[in-house]
Every structure is written in C-alpha cells, then in structure tokens.
N, C-alpha and C. Protein backbone atom coordinates (compact mmCIF):
# COMPACT_ATOMS: atom_id res chain seq x y z
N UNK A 1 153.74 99.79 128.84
CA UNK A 1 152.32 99.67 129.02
C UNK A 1 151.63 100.04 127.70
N UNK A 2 150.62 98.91 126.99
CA UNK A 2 150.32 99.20 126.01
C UNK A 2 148.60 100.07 126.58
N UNK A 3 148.44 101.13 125.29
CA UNK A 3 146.91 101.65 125.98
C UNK A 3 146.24 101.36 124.35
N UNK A 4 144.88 101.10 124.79
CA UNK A 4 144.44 100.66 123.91
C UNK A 4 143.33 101.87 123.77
N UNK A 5 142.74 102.02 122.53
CA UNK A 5 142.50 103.40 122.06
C UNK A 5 140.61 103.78 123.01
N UNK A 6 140.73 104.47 123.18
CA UNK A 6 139.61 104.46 123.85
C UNK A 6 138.42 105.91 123.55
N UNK A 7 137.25 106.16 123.18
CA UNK A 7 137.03 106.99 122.73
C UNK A 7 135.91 107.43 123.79
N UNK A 8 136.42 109.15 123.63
CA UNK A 8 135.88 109.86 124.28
C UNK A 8 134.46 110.57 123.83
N UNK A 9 133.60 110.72 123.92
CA UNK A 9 132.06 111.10 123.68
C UNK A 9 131.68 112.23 124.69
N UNK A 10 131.41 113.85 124.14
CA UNK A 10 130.73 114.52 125.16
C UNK A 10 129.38 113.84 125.49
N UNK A 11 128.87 114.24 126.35
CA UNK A 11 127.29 114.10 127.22
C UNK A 11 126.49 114.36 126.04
N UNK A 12 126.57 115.50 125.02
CA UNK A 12 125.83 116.17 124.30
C UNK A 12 125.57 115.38 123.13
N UNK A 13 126.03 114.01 122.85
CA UNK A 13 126.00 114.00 121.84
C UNK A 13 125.86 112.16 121.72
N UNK A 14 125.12 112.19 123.03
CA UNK A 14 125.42 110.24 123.05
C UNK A 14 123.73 110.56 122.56
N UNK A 15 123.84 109.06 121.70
CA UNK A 15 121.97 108.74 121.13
C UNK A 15 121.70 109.96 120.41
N UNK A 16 122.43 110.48 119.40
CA UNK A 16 122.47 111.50 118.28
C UNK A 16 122.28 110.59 117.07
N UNK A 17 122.73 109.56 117.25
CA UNK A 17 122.00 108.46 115.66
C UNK A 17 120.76 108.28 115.47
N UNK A 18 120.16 107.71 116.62
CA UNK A 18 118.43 107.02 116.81
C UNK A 18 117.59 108.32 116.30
N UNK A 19 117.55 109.44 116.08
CA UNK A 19 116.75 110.35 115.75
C UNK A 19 117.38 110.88 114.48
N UNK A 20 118.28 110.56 113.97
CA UNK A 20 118.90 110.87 112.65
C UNK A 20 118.21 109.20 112.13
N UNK A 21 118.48 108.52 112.30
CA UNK A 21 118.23 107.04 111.19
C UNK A 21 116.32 107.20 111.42
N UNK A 22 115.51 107.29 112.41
CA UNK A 22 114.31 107.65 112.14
C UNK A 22 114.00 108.72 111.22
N UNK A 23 114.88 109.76 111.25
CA UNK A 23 114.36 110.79 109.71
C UNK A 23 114.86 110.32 108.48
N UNK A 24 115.68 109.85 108.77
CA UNK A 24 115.96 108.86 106.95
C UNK A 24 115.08 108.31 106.91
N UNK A 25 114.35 107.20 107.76
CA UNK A 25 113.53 106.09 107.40
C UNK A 25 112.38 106.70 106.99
N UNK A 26 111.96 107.81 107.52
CA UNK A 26 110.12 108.78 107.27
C UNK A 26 110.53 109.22 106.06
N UNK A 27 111.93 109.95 105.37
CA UNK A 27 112.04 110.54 104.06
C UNK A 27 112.01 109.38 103.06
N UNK A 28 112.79 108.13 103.38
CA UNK A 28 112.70 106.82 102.61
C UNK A 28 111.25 106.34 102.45
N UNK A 29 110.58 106.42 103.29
CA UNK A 29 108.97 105.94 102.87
C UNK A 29 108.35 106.83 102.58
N UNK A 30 108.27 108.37 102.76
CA UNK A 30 107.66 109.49 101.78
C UNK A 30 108.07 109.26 100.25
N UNK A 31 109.39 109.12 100.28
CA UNK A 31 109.34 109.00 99.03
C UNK A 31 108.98 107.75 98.64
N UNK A 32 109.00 106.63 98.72
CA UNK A 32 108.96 105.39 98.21
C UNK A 32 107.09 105.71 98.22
N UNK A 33 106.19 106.10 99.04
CA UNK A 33 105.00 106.30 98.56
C UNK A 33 104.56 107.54 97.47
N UNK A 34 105.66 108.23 97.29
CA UNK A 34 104.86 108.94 96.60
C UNK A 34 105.56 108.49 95.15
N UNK A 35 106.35 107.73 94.82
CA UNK A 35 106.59 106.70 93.59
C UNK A 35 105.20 105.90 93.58
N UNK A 36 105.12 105.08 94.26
CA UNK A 36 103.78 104.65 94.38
C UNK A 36 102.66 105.15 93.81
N UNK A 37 102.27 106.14 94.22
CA UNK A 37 101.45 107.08 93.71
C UNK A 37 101.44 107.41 92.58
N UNK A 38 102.72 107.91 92.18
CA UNK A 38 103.22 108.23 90.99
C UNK A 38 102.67 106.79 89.89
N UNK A 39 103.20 106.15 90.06
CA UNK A 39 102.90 105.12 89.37
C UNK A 39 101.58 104.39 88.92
N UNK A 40 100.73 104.75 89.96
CA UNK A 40 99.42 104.02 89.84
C UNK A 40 98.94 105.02 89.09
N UNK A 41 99.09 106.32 89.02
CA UNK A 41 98.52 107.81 88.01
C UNK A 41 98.69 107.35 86.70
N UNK A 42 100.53 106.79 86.77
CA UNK A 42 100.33 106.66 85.21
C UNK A 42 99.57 105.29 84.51
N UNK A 43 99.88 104.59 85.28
CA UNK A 43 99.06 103.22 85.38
C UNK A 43 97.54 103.32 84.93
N UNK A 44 97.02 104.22 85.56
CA UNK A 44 95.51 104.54 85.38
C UNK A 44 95.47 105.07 84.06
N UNK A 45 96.31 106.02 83.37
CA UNK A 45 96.43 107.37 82.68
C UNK A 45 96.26 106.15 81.28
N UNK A 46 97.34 105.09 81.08
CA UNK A 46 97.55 104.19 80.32
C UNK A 46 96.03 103.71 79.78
N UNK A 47 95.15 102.94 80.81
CA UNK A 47 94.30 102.37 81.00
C UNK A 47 93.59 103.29 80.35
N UNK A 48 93.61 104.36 80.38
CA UNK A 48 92.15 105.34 79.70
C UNK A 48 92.69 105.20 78.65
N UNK A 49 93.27 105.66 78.04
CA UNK A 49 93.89 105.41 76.82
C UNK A 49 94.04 104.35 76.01
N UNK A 50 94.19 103.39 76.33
CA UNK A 50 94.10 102.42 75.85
C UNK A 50 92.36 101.86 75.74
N UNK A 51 91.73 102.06 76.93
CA UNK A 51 90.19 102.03 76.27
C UNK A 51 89.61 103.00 75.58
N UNK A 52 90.05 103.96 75.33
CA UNK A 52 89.76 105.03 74.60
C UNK A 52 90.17 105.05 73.31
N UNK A 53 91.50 104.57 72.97
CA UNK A 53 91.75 103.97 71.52
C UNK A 53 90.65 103.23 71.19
N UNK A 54 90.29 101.64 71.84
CA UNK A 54 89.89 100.83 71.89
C UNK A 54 88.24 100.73 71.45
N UNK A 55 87.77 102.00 72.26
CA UNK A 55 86.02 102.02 72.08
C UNK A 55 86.25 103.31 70.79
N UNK A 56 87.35 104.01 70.26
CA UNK A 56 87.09 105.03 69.30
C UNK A 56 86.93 104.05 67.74
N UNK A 57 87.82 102.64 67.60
CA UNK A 57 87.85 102.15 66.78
C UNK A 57 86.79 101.17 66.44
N UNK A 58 86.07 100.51 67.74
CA UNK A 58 84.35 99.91 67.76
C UNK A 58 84.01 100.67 67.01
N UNK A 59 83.86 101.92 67.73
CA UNK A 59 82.71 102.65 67.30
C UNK A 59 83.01 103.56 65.89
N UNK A 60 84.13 103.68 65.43
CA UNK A 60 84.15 103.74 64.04
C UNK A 60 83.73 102.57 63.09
N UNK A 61 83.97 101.33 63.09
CA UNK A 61 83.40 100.50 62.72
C UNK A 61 81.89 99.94 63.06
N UNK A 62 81.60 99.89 64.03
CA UNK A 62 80.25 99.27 64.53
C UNK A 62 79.53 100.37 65.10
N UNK A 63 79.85 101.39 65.60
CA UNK A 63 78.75 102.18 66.49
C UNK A 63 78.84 102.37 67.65
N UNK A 64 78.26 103.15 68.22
CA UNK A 64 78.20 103.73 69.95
C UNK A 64 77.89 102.72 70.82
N UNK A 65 77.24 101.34 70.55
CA UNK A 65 76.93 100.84 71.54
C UNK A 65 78.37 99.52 71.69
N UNK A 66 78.67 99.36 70.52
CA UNK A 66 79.76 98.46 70.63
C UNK A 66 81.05 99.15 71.09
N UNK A 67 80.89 100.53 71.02
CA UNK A 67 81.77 101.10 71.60
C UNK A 67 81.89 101.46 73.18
N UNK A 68 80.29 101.08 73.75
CA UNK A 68 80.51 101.35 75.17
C UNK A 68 80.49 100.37 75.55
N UNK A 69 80.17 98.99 74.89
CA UNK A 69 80.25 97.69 75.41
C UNK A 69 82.07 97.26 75.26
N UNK A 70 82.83 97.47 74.55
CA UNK A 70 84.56 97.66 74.91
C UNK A 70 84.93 98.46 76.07
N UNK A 71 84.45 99.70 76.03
CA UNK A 71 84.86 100.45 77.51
C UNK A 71 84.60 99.90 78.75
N UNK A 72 82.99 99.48 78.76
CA UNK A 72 83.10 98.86 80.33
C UNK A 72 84.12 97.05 79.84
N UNK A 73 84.12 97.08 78.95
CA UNK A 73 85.17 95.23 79.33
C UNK A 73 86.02 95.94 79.65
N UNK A 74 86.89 97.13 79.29
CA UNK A 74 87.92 98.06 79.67
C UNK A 74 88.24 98.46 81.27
N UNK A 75 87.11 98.33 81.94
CA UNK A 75 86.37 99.08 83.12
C UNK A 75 86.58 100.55 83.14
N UNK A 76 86.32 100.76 82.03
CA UNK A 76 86.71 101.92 82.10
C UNK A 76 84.76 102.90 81.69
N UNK A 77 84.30 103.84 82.05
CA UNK A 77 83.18 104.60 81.38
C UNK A 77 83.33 105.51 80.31
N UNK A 78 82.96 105.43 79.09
CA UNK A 78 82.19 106.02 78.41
C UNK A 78 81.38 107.40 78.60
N UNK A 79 82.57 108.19 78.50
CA UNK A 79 81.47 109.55 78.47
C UNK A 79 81.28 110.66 77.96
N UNK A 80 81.61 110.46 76.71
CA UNK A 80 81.17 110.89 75.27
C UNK A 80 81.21 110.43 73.86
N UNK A 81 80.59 110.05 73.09
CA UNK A 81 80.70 109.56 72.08
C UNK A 81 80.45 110.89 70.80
N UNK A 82 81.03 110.99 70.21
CA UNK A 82 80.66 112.22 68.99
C UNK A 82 80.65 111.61 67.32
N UNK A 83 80.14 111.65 66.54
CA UNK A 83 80.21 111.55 65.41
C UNK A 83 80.13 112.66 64.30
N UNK A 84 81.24 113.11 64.05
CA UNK A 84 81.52 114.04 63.14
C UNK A 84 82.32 113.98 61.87
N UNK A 85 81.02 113.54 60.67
CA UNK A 85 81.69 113.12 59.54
C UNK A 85 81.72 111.59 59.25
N UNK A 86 82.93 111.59 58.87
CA UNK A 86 84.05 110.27 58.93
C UNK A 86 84.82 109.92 60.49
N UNK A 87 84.50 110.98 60.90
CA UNK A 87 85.42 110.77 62.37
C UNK A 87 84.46 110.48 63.68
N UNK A 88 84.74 109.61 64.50
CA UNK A 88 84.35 109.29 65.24
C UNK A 88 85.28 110.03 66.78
N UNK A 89 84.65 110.57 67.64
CA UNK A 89 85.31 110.68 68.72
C UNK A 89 84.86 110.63 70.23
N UNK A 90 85.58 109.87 71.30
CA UNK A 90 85.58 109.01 72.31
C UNK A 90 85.89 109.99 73.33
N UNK A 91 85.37 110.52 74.52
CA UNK A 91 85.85 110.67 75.69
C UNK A 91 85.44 109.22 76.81
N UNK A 92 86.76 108.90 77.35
CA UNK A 92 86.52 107.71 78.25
C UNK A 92 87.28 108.08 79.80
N UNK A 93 86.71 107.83 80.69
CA UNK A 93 87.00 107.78 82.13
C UNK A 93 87.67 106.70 82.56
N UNK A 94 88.55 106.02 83.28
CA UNK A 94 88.80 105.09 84.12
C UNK A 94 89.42 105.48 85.29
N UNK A 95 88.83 105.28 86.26
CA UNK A 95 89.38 105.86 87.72
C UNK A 95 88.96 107.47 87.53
N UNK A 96 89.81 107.95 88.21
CA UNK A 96 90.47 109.70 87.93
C UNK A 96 90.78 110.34 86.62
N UNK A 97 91.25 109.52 85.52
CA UNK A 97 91.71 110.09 84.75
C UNK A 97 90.97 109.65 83.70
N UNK A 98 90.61 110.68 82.28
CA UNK A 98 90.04 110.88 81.41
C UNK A 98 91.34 110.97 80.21
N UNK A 99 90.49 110.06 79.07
CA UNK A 99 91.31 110.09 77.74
C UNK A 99 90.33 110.68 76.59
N UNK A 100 91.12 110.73 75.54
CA UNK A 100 90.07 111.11 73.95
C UNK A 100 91.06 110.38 73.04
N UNK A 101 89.98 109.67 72.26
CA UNK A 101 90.57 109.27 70.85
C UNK A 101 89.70 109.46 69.92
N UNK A 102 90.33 109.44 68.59
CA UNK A 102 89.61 109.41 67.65
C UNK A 102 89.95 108.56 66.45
N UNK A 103 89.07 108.51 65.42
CA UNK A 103 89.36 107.14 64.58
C UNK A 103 88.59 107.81 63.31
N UNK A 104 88.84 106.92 62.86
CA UNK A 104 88.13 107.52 61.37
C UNK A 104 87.44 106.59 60.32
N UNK A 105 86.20 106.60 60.03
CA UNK A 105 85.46 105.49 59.27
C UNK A 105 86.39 105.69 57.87
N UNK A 106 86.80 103.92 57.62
CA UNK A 106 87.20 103.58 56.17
C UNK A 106 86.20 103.13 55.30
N UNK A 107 85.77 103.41 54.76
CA UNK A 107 84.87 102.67 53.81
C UNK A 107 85.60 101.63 52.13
C-alpha cells in the first residue's frame, strides 16, 4: 500500500499567511511612499536652485527685475534680491524649499 504524503496542520495555525502578506504589503507601500516623497523634496530642492542660479546671473548682468522675471518663468518666487558690491545675491522659493546664489558682476 502506497501512502501518499499528507500534511498535518494544528487548528492554531491555519490562515497564518493572509495577515502576514497584508503586513508586507502596508510596509511595501509605506515605504514605496515615502521614496516618493523623498523624491519630490529633492526634485523641488533642484528646482530652487537651479532658479536661483538662474535669476543670480540676470540679475548680475541686467538687474532685479530681469532677475524676477527668470524666477517666476522658473515658477519659482523671488524673495530677496541683495546687491553688495560686485556681487549680486538671490534668495528664491519654489514650493517648500528655499535656495541662495550668488554671481558676480564682470565688467
């Protein structure tokens, strides 16, 4: 008589997967959103910076207003302009996050 293998399971322990693979799946999308997150910060962080280079070098060459007319094409705001010297310097907003650059008049 052949027996073919047959497996035994206490009571305690049947449907012990379905509540284990639902906490993987909530830790798999916590994290996968907070990459997300992560990403759009630096994403934004870039964006200031880059209009903030962008309106420090206008406005070393041309002035404060050509320098806030680059920031908003940037979408980014303008919210400080300084002129000290030869040096020109930029605080710019986009979203949440704030940048500074500075530039320097060549003559």
């Amino acid at each position: 008589m052949v027996r073919h293998g047959s497996v035994r399971r206490c009571r305690h322990e049947a449907g012990q997967i379905v509540p284990m693979v639902a906490l993987v799946v909530a830790i798999v999308m916590l994290m996968g959103l907070l990459v997300v997150r992560l990403g759009l910060q630096v994403d934004e962080r870039a964006r200031a910076q880059s209009a903030a280079d962008a309106a420090a070098l206008a406005g070393a060459t041309e002035g404060e207003d050509v320098a806030g007319s680059i920031t908003e094409a940037n979408g980014a705001v303008l919210e400080s302009f300084v002129v000290q010297g030869a040096e020109v310097e930029v605080v710019v907003r986009y979203g949440d996050e704030r940048a500074t650059a500075r530039a320097r008049r060549q003559w």
